[in-house]
Protein backbone atom coordinates (compact mmCIF):
# COMPACT_ATOMS: atom_id res chain seq x y z
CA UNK A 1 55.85 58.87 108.59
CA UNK A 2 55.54 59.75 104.78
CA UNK A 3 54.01 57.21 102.75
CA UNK A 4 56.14 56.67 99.21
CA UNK A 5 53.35 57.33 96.04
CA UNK A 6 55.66 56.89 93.04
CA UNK A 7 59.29 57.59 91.78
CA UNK A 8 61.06 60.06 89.97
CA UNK A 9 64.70 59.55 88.41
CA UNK A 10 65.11 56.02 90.43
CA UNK A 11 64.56 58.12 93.58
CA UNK A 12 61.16 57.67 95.80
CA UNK A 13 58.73 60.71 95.67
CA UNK A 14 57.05 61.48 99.03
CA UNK A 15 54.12 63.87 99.79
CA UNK A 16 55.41 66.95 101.31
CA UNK A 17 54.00 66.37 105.10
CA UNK A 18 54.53 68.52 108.13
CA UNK A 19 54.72 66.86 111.16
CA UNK A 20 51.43 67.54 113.82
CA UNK A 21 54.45 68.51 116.44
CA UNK A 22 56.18 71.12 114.75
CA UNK A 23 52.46 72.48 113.85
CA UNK A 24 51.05 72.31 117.21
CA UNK A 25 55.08 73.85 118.26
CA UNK A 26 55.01 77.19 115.52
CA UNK A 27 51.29 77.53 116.14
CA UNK A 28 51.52 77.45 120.25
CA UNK A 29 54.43 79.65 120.31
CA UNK A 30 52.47 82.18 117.75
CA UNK A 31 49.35 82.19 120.05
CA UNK A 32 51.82 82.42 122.91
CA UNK A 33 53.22 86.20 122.12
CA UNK A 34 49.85 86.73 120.64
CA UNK A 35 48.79 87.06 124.32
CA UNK A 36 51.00 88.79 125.88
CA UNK A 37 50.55 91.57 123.29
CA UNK A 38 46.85 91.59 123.74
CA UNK A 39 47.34 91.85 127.50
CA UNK A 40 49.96 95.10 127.02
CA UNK A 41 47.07 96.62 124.75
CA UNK A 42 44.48 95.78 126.90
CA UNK A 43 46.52 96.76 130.06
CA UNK A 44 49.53 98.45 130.31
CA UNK A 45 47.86 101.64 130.15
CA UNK A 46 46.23 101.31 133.00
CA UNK A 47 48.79 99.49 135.47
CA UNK A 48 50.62 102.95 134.68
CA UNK A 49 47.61 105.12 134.38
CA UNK A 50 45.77 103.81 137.20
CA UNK A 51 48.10 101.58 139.74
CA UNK A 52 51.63 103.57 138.92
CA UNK A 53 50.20 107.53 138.80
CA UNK A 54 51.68 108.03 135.35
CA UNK A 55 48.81 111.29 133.79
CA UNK A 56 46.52 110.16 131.34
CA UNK A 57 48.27 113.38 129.33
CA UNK A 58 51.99 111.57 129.23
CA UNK A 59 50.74 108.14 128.46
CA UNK A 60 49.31 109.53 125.69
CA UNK A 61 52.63 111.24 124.74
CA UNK A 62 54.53 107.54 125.21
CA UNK A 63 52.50 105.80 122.81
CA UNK A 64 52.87 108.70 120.15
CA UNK A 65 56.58 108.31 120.54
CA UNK A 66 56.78 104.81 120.95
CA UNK A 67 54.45 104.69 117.51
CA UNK A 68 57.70 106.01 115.77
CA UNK A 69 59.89 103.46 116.21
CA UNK A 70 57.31 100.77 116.09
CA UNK A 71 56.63 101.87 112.29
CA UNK A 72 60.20 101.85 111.61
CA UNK A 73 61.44 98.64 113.17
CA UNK A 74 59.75 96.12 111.41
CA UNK A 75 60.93 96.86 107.84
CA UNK A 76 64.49 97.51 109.01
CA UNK A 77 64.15 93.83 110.88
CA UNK A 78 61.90 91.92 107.76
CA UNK A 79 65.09 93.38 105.67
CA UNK A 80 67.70 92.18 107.90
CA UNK A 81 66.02 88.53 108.47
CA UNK A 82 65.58 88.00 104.46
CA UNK A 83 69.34 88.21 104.55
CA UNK A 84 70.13 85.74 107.41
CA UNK A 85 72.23 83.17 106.56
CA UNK A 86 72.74 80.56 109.38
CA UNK A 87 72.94 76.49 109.66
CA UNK A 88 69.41 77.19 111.45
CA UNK A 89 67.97 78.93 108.66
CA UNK A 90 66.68 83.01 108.32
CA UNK A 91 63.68 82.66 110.98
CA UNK A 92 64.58 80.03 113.63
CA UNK A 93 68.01 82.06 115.07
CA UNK A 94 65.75 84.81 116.18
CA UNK A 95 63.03 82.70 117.69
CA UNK A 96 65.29 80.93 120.02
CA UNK A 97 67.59 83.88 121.08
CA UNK A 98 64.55 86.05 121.05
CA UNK A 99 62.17 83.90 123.48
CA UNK A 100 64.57 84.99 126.79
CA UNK A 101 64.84 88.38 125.57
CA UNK A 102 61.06 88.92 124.89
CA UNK A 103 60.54 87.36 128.52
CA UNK A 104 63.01 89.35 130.34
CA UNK A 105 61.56 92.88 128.52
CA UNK A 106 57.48 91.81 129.17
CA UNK A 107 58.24 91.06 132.86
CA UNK A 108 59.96 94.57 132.93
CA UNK A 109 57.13 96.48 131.82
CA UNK A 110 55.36 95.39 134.99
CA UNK A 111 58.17 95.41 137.82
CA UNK A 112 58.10 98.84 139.48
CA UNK A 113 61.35 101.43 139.69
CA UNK A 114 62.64 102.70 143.05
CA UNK A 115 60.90 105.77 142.13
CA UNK A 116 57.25 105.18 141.74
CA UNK A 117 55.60 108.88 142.01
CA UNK A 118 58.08 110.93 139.60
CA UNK A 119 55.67 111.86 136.56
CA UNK A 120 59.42 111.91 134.67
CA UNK A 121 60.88 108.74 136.03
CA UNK A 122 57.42 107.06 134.95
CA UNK A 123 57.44 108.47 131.60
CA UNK A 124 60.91 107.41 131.27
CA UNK A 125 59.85 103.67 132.36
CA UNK A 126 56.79 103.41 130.06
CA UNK A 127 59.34 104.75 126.94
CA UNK A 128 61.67 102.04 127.64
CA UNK A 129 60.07 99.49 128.60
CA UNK A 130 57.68 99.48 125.21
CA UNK A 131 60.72 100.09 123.31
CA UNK A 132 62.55 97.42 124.33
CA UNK A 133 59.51 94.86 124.17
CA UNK A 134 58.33 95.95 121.27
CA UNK A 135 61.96 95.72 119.59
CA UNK A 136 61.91 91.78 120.89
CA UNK A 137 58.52 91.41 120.22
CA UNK A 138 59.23 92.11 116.16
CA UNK A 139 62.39 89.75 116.12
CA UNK A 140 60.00 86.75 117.91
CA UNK A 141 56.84 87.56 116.21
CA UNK A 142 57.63 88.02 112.48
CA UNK A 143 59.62 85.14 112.52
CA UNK A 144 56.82 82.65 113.49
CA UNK A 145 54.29 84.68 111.55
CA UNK A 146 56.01 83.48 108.20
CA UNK A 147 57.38 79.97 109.75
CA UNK A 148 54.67 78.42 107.89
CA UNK A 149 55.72 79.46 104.51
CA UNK A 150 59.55 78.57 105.29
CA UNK A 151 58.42 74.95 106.47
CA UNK A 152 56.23 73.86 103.91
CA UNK A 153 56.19 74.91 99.95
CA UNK A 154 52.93 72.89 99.10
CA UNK A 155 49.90 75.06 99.61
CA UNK A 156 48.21 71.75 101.00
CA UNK A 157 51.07 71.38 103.61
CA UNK A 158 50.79 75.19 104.35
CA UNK A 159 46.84 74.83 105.16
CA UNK A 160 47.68 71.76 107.61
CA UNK A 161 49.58 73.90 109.72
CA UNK A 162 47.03 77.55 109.20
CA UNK A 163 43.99 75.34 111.27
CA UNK A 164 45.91 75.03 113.83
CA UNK A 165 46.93 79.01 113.80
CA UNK A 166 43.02 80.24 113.72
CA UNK A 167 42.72 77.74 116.81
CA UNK A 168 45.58 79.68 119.00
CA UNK A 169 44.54 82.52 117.81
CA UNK A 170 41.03 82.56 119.28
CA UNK A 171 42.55 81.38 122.38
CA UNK A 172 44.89 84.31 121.84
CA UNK A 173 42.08 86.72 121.59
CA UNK A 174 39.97 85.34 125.07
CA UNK A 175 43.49 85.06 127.24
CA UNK A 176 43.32 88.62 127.85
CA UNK A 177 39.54 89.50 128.32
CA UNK A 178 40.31 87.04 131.03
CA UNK A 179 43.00 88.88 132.44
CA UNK A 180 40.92 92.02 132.53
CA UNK A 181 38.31 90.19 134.76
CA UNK A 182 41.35 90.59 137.72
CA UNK A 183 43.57 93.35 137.19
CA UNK A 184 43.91 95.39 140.34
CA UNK A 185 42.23 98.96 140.95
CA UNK A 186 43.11 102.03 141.80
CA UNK A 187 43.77 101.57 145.68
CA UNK A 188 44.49 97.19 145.06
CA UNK A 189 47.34 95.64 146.00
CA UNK A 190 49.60 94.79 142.63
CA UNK A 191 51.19 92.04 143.62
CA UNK A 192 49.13 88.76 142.76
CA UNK A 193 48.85 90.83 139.00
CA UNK A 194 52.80 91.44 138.07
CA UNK A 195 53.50 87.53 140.00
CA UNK A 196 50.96 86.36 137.65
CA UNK A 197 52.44 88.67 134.69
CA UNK A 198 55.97 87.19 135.61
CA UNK A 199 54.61 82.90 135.81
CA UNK A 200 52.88 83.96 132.23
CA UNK A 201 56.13 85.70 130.82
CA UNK A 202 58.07 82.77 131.61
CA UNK A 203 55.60 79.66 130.60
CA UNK A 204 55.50 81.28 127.30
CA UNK A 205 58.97 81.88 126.87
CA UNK A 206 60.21 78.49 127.51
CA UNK A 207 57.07 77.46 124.49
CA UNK A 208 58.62 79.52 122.74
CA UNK A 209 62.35 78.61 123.27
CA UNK A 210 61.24 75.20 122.84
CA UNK A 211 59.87 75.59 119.54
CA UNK A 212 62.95 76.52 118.09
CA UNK A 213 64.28 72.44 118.51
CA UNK A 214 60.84 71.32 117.23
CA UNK A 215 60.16 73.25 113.99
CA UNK A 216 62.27 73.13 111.25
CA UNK A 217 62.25 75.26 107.95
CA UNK A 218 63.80 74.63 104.93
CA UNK A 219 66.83 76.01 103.74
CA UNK A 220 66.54 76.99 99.94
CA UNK A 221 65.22 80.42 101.19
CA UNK A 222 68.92 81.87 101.90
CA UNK A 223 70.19 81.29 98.31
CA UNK A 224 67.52 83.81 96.75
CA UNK A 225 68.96 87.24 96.12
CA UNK A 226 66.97 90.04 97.69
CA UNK A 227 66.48 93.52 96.12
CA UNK A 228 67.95 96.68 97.17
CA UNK A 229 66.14 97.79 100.53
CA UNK A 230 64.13 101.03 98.95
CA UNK A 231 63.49 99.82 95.74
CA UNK A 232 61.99 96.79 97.21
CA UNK A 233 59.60 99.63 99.94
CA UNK A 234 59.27 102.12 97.28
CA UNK A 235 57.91 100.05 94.05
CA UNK A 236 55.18 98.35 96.53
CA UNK A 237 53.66 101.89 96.51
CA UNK A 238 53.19 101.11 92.81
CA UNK A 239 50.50 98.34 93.72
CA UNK A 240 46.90 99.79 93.78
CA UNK A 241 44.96 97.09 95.59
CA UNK A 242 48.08 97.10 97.76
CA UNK A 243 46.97 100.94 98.75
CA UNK A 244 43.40 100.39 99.51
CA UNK A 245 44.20 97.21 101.50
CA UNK A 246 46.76 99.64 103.66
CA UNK A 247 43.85 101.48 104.62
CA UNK A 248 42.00 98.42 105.32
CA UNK A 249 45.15 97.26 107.43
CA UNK A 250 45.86 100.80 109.32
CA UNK A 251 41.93 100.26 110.29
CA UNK A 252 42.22 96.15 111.28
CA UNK A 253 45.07 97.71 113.52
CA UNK A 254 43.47 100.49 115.33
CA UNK A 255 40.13 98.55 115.85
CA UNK A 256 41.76 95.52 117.52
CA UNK A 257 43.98 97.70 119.83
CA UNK A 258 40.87 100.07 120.69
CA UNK A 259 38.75 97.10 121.40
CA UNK A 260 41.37 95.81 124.02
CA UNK A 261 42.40 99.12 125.48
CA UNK A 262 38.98 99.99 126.39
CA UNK A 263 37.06 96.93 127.22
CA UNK A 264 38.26 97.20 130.36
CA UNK A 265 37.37 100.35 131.20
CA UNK A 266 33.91 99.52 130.35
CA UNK A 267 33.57 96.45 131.87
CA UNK A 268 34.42 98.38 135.13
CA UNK A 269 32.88 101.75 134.75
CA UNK A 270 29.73 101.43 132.81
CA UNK A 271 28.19 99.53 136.12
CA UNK A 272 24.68 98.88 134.24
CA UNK A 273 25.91 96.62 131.87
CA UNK A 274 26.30 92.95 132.55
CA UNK A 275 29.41 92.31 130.46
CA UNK A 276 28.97 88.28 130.56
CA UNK A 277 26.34 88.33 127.77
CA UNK A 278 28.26 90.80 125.27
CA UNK A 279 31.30 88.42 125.76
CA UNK A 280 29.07 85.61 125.18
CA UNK A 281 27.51 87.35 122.00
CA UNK A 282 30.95 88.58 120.48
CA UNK A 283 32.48 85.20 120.84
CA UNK A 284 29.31 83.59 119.05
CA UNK A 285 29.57 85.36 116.17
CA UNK A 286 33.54 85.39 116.26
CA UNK A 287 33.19 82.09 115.72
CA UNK A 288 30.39 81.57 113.64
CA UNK A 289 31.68 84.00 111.24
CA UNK A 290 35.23 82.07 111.13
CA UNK A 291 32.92 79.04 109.62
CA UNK A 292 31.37 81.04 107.31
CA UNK A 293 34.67 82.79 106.54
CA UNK A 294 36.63 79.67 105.45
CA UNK A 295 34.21 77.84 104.05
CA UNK A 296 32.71 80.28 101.95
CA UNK A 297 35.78 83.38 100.89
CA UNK A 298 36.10 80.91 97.46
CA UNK A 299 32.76 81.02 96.14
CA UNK A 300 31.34 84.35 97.50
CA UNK A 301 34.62 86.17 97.52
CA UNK A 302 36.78 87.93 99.56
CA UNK A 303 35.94 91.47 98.52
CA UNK A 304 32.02 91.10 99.21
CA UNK A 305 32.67 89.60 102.76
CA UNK A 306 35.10 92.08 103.61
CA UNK A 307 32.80 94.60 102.95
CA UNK A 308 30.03 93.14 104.45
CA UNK A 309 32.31 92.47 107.82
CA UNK A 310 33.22 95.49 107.80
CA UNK A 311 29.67 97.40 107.41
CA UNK A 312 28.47 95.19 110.65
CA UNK A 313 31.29 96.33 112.78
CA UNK A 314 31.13 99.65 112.06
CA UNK A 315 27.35 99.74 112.72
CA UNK A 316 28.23 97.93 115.91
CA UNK A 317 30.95 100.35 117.19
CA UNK A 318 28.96 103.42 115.74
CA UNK A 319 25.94 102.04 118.37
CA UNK A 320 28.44 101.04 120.88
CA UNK A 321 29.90 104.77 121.63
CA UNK A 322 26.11 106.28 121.51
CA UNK A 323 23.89 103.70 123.13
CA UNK A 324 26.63 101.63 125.33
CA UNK A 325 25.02 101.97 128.46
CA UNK A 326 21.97 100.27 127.22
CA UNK A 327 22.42 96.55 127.33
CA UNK A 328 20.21 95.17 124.68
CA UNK A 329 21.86 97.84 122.28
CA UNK A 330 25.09 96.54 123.55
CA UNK A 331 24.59 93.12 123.33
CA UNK A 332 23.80 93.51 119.30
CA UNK A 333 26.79 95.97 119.25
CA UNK A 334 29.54 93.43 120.45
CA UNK A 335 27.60 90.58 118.17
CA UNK A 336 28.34 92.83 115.43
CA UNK A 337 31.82 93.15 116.38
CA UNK A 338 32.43 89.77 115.81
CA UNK A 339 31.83 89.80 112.42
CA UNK A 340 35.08 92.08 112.24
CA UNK A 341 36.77 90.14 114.43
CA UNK A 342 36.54 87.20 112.86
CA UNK A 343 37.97 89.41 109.48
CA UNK A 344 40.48 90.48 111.39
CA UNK A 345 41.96 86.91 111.95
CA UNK A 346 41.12 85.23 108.69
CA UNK A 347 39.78 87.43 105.84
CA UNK A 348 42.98 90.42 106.33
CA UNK A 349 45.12 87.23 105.63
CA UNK A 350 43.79 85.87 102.25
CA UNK A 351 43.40 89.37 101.12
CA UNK A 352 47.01 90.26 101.61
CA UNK A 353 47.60 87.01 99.79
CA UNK A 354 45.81 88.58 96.84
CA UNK A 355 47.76 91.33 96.93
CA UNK A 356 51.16 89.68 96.89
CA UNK A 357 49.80 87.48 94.24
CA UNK A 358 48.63 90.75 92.09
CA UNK A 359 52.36 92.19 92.54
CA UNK A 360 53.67 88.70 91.21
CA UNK A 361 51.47 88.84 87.98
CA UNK A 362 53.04 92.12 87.70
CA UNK A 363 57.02 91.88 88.20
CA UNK A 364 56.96 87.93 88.01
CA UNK A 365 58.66 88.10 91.89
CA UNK A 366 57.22 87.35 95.10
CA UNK A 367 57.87 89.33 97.66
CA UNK A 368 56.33 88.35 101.18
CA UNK A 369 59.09 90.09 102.64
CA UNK A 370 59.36 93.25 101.64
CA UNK A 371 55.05 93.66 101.27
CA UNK A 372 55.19 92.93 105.34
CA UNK A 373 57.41 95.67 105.88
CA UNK A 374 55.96 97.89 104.11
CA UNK A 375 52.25 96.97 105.50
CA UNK A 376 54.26 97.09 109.23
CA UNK A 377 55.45 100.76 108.38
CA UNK A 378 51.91 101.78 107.36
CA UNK A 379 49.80 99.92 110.37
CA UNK A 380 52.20 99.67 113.13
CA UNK A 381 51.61 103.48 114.86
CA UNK A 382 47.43 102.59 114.37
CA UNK A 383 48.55 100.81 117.63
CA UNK A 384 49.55 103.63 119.14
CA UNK A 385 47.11 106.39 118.38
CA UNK A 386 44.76 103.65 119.50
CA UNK A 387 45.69 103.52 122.89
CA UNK A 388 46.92 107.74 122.65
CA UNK A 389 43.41 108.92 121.80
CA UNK A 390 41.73 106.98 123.76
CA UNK A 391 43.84 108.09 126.77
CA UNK A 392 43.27 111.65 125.90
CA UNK A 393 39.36 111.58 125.27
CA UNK A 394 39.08 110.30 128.67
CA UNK A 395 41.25 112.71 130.36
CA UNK A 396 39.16 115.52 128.53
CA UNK A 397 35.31 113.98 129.81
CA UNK A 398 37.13 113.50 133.56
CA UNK A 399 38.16 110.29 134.34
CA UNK A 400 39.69 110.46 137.49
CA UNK A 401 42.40 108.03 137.40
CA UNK A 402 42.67 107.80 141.62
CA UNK A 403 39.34 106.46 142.01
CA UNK A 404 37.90 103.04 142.89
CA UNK A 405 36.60 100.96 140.13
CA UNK A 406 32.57 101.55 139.37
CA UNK A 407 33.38 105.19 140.89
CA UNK A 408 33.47 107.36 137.67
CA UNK A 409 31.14 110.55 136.75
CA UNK A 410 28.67 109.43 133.93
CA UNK A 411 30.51 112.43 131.86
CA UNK A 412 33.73 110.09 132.69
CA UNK A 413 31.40 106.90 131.12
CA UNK A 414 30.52 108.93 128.16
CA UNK A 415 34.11 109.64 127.41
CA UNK A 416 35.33 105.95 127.97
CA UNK A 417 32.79 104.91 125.37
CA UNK A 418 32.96 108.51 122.47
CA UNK A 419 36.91 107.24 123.03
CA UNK A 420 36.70 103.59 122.71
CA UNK A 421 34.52 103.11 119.40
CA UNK A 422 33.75 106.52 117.69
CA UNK A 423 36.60 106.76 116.18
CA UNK A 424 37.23 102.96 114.93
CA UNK A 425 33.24 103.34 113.39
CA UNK A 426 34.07 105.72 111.23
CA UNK A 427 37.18 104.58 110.33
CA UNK A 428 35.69 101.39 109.57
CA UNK A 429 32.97 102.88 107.51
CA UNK A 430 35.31 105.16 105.51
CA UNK A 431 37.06 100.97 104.38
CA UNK A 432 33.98 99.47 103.80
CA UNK A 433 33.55 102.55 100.92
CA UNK A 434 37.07 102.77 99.60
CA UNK A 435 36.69 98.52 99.11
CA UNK A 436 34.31 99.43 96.11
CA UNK A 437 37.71 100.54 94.61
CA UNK A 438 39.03 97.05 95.56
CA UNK A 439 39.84 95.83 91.94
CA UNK A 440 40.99 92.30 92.83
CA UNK A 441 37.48 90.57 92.41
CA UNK A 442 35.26 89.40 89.84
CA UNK A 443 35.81 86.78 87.03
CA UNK A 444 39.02 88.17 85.20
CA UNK A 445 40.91 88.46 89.13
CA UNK A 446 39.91 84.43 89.41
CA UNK A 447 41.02 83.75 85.79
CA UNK A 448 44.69 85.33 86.60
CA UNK A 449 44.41 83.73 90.34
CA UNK A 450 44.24 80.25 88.25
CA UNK A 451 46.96 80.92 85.84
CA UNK A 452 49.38 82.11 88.76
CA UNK A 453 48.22 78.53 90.42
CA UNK A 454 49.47 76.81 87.52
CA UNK A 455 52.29 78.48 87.45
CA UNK A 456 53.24 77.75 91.35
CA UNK A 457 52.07 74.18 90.92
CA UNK A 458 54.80 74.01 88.48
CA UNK A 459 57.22 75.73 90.84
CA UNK A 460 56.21 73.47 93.33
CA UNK A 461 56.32 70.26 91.57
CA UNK A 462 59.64 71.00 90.41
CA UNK A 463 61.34 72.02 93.33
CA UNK A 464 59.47 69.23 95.64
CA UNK A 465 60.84 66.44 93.58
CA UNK A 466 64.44 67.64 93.60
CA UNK A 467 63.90 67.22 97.72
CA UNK A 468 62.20 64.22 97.02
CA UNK A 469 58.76 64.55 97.42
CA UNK A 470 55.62 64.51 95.76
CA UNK A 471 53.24 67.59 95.15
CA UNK A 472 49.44 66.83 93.87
C-alpha cells in the first residue's frame, strides 16, 4: 500500500514503492541460477574428469572452446533484449520462457550418454552441454541482473530491492561449498549426486518461472532508441576508467571461478588440512567486510577499498599456493580471501556504476546495456581459462584422475594448489597496481558524482510524477 504525500496537477503523488514480494521474487530467482552456476564451476569438471573418464587434457580443450562463445553471446543477447518489445516488457519474456529451458540444459549436463568411455563422445557431451546451458543461462541471468533497474527508477526504491540481492547472494556463494562436501569419488556410485542435481534443477526453475507473474517492470524502457550495435561496443573502448576496471573485472572473474573449481580438490586431497575452520574464517570476513563495505564505500571511497581488498586477497592466494598444506597459514589465507570476496559481490558493482556514470558526464547517455556487453565480452572466457589451467597444471604435477579421494602423490597436492591460486595472486596483484591509474576518485570525481545526482533527481522527479508518484 502507497501512502499519498501531496498532489501534482489535481492528481495524487505517491512514493515510488516496490513491493517486499516482487523483491524477495527477482532476488530469490537471482540467487537461484547464482547456484547452479557456482555448482558447474565448482563441479562439472570433475563429474567428467573424475566420475565420467573425460582426460584432464580435453576438459581443458572444452572450456577453451566453450570460452569463445561465452564471450560472444552476451553482447549479441544484451543487444537483442534492449530491443524487445513485448506487453511483458524487454526482461520478463526471457525469464519465464527461459526458466524450463535453463532447467532442462543444467539437468543435461549431469545425465550420462549411452556411451560413457568414448574420450570423443565425452568431449562431444561436455561441448554441448556447456553450450547450451550457458546460452540459457545468459537469456535467464542478465535479465534478472538488471530487473532492478527496470522495476524501480528511484535510487531509494532501487536500494530496497539491492539488500535483499547481497542476502541471496551469500547464500548463493555457501550452496555450493555445500555441495562439494558430497559429490561422489572416483569409484562412488553417481546416482544420489545427478537425483539431487535433477530435485535442485527443478526447485529453482519453477522460482524462477514463478517470478515472472510476481515482478513487474516498467514499460517506458521500450520507447528509447538504441544505438547502432558497434558504435555502441566500440566507443566504450573510449572510456579510460572503463579499461582499468576491465582488468579489474577479467580478474573478479577468474578468481571466483578458480576459487570454486579447486576448493574441492583441496578439501579432498590436501588430507592435513581441516577445511571446517578456513570455511569458518572466509565466511567471517566475507561478511564482516560486506559491513564495512556498505557502510563505509561513501566516505572512504571506492578506489582505496578496492585496492586494499584486493592487496589482502592476493597476499592470501599468493600464501595459499606456497604454504597450503600448513593450516595456520591457511586459515589466514582463506580469511584474506574474504576480503575479495566480499569485493567481488558489492564493491565490482558500485564501481561499474562509476563507470557508467563517467561515460554519461561524457556523451550525456546512459548506457547500462551496451557497458554489460562489452564488460561480458572482456570477462566472460576468465571463466574458462579458470577452470582450463587449472585442469592442465594438475595433469602436468600427476593427478591421477582414477584414484580414490585422499589418494593423490604430494607432487599431485602441489599442483592442485600452484594451479588453484598462483595464478589468480598475481593477477590480483598486477589490479591492485593498475587501480593507482583509477582516475574516478578524489574530490573533483565526487563534485561531478553530485552534479550528475542532480541531474537524475530531476529526471526522476519528472518522470515519477507523470506515473504518479512522488520522488524525495
Amino acid at each position: 500500500m502507497q501512502s499519498t504525500t501531496s498532489t501534482q496537477g489535481g492528481q495524487p503523488i505517491q512514493e515510488e514503492n516496490v513491493p517486499i514480494l516482487s523483491r524477495i521474487a527477482v532476488t530469490a530467482a537471482d540467487g537461484g541460477v547464482g547456484i547452479i552456476m557456482g555448482i558447474i564451476s565448482a563441479t562439472l569438471s570433475y563429474y567428467f574428469t573424475t566420475n565420467r573418464g573425460l582426460s584432464l587434457t580435453n576438459a581443458g580443450i572444452v572450456w577453451i572452446l566453450f570460452g569463445i562463445w561465452n564471450a560472444v553471446n552476451d553482447p549479441i543477447y544484451g543487444y537483442i533484449t534492449d530491443r524487445t518489445k513485448s506487453k511483458l516488457g524487454r526482461r520478463i519474456p526471457y525469464v519465464r520462457y527461459g526458466a524450463p529451458l535453463i532447467t532442462i540444459s543444467y539437468i543435461a549436463c549431469w545425465i550420462n550418454w549411452p556411451v560413457t568411455d568414448n574420450q570423443t563422445i565425452l568431449f562431444i557431451h561436455f561441448l554441448i552441454a556447456l553450450f547450451f546451458y550457458d546460452t540459457f543461462y545468459t537469456a535467464v541471468a542478465s535479465a534478472l541482473y538488471v530487473l532492478p533497474f527496470e522495476m524501480a527508477v528511484s535510487n531509494k526504491a532501487r536500494g530496497s530491492i539491492f539488500i535483499w540481492k547481497v542476502l541471496f547472494s551469500v547464500i548463493g556463494m555457501a550452496f555450493p561449498l555445500v555441495v562439494l562436501g558430497f559429490r561422489p569419488g572416483a569409484n562412488d556410485d553417481t546416482t544420489p549426486f545427478v537425483t539431487f542435481q535433477i530435485i535442485l534443477a527443478v526447485i529453482v526453475g519453477l522460482i524462477v518461472f514463478a517470478s515472472s507473474y510476481i515482478v513487474k517492470e516498467n514499460h517506458y524502457t521500450q520507447e528509447e532508441e538504441q544505438p547502432p550495435f558497434f558504435k555502441a561496443l566500440l566507443s566504450s573502448f573510449k572510456n579510460k576508467s572503463f579499461l582499468i576496471f576491465e582488468v579489474l573485472s577479467f580478474t573478479v572473474i577468474y578468481v571466483q571461478s578458480a576459487l570454486f573449481m579447486g576448493l574441492g580438490y583441496y578439501m579432498e586431497e590436501v588430507t592435513n588440512v581441516n577445511v571446517i575452520p578456513l570455511i569458518v574464517a572466509m565466511l567471517i570476513s566475507t561478511i564482516g567486510t560486506l559491513i564495512i563495505l556498505v557502510t563505509r564505500h561513501e566516505t572512504w571511497g571506492v578506489k582505496k577499498l578496492m585496492q586494499g581488498c584486493l592487496l589482502g586477497i592476493s597476499v592470501g592466494a599468493i600464501t595459499l599456493s606456497f604454504l597450503g598444506k600448513n593450516q595456520i597459514f591457511a586459515t589466514i589465507a582463506f580469511f584474506l580471501i574474504g576480503l575479495g570476496v566480499a569485493a567481488g559481490f558489492y564493491l565490482i558493482q558500485i564501481q561499474f556504476g562509476d563507470v557508467i556514470d563517467y561515460d554519461e558526464i561524457q556523451t550525456g547517455l546512459r548506457r547500462e546495456g551496451v557497458y554489460a556487453g562489452v564488460n561480458s565480452l572482456v570477462t566472460k572466457p576468465a571463466f574458462s581459462f579458470a577452470n582450463s589451467i587449472f585442469l592442465w597444471v594438475i595433469a602436468y604435477y600427476g593427478y591421477d584422475t582414477t584414484l580414490d579421494k585422499g589418494l593423490q602423490t604430494g607432487s599431485a597436492e602441489t599442483g592442485i594448489l600452484l594451479g588453484w591460486m598462483l595464478v589468480p595472486g598475481i593477477l590480483l596483484f598486477i589490479s591492485f597496481l593498475i587501480m593507482f591509474l583509477y582516475p574516478l576518485a578524489g574530490p573533483k570525481w565526487k563534485e561531478q558524482k553530485e552534479k550528475l545526482s542532480k541531474i537524475h533527481h530531476e529526471k526522476e522527479k519528472e518522470y515519477l510524477a507523470k506515473l504518479g508518484y512522488k520522488s524525495e
